[in-house]
Protein backbone atom coordinates (compact mmCIF):
# COMPACT_ATOMS: atom_id res chain seq x y z
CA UNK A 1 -47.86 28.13 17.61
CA UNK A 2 -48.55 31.45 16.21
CA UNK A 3 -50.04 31.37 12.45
CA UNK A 4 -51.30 34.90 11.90
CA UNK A 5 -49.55 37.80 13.80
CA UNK A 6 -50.90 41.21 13.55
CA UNK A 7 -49.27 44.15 14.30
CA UNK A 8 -50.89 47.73 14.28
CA UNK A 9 -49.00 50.58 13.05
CA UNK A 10 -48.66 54.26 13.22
CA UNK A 11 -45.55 54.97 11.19
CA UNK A 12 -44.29 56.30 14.70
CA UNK A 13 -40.91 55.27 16.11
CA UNK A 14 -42.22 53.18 18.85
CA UNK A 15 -44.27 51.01 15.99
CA UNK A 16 -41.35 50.82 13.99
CA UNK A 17 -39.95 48.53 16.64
CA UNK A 18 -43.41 47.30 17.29
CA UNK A 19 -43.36 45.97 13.43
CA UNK A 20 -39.66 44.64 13.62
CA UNK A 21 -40.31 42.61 16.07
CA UNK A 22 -43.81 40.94 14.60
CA UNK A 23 -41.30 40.46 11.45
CA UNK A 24 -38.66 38.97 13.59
CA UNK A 25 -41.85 36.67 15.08
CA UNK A 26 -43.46 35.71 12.12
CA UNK A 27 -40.31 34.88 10.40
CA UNK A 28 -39.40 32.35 13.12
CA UNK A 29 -42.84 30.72 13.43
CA UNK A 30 -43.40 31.25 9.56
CA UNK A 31 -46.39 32.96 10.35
CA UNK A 32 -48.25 35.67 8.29
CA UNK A 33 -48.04 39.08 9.16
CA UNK A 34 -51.06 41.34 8.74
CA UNK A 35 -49.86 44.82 9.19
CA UNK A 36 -52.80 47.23 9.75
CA UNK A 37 -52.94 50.81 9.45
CA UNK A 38 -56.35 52.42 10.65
CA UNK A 39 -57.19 55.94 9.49
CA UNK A 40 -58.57 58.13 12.47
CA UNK A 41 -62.41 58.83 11.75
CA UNK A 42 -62.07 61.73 13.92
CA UNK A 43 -59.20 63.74 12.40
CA UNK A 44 -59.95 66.52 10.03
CA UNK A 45 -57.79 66.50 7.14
CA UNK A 46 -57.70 65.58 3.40
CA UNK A 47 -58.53 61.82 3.30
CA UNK A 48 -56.65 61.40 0.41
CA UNK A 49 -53.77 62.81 1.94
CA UNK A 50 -54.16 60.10 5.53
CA UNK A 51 -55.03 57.33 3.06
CA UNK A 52 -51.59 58.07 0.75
CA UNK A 53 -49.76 58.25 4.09
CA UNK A 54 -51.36 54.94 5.29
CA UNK A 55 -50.44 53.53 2.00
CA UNK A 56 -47.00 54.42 2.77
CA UNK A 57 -46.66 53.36 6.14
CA UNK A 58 -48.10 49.69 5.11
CA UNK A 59 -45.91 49.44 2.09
CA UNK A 60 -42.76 50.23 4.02
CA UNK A 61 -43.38 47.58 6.43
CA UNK A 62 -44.07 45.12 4.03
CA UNK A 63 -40.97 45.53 2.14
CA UNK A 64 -39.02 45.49 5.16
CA UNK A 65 -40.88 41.95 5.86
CA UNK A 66 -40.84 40.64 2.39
CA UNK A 67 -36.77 41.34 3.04
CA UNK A 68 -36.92 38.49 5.36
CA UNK A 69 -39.11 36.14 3.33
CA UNK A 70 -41.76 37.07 5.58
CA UNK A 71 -45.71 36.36 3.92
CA UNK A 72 -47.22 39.88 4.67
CA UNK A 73 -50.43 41.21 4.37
CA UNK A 74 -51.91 44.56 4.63
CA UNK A 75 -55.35 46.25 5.73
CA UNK A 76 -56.30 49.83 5.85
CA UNK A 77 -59.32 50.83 7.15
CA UNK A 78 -61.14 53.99 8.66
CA UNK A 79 -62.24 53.75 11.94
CA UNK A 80 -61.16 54.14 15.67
CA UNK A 81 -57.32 53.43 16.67
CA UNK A 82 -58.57 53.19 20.14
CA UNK A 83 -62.00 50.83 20.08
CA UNK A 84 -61.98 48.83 16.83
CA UNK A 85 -58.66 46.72 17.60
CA UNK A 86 -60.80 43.78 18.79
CA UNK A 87 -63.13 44.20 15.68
CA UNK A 88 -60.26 43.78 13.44
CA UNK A 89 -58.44 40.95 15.50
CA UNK A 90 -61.64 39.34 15.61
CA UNK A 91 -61.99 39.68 11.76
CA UNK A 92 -58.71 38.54 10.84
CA UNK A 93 -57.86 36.12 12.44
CA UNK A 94 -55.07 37.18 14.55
CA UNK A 95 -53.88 34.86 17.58
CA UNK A 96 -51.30 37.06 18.24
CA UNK A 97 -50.94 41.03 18.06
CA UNK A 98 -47.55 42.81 18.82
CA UNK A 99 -48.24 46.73 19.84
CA UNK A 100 -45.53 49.57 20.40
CA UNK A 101 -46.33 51.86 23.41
CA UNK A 102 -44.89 55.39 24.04
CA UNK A 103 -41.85 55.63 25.54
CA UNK A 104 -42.24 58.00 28.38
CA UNK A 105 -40.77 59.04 31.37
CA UNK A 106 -41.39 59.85 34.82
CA UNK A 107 -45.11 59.97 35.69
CA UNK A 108 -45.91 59.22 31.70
CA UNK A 109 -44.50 56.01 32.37
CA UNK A 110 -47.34 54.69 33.96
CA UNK A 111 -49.39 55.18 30.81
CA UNK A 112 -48.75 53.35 27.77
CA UNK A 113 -51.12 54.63 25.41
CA UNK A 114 -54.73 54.73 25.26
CA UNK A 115 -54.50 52.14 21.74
CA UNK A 116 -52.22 49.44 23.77
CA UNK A 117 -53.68 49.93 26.81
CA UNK A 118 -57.59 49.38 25.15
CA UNK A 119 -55.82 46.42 22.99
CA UNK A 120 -55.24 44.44 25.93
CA UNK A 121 -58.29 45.07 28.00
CA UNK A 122 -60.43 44.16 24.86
CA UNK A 123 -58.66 41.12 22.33
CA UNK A 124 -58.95 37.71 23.49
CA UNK A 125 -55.65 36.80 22.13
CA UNK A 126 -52.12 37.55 23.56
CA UNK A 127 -50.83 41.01 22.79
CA UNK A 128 -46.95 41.35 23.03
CA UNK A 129 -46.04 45.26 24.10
CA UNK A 130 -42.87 46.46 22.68
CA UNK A 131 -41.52 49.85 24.17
């Protein structure tokens, strides 16, 4: 059903179970994984630095998939977290993107972040939320 999953990550706690589940996915439809990392154009700070932490966020992630014989593979790019999601489903691929939201409370839990949130307005594939 599924043959390329993609799963967009932060490094953050609530992607971490965002990416274990794509893994857990794309295991049991033997599927490839394409983790992606995007670099915020609009942060200010030592590009090297945000690409070396990308670098480690994607690697990470594909040795925890490679663990479970799970074909992974990876794409960094600079761009916008929030508005390039469909150019980048659209370019791989994808028919199937899994997304972590926040995990908030109370009135916050109406919101689920402005990335998952735009994700599913703007891909034309299914997106799978994981909180």
């Amino acid at each position: 059903m599924f043959k390329t999953i993609m799963v967009p990550t932060d490094g953050s706690k609530n992607a971490q179970k965002a990416e274990d589940v794509a893994i857990s996915i794309a295991r049991n439809f033997q599927a490839i994984l394409m983790v992606v990392h995007i670099i915020d154009e609009k942060l200010i700070y030592p590009f090297e630095v945000l690409e070396e932490d990308g670098k480690k966020i994607l690697e990470r992630v594909t040795l925890k998939g490679k663990d479970q014989g799970v074909d992974i593979q990876q794409v960094l790019i600079v761009g916008n977290p929030t508005h390039d999601m469909a150019k980048i489903v659209e370019k791989t691929g994808a028919d199937l993107v899994v997304i972590g939201t926040h995990g908030k409370s109370g009135l916050q839990k109406l919101l689920m972040g402005s990335v998952a949130e735009n994700t599913i307005k703007t891909v034309k594939i299914p997106v799978l939320l994981v909180k």
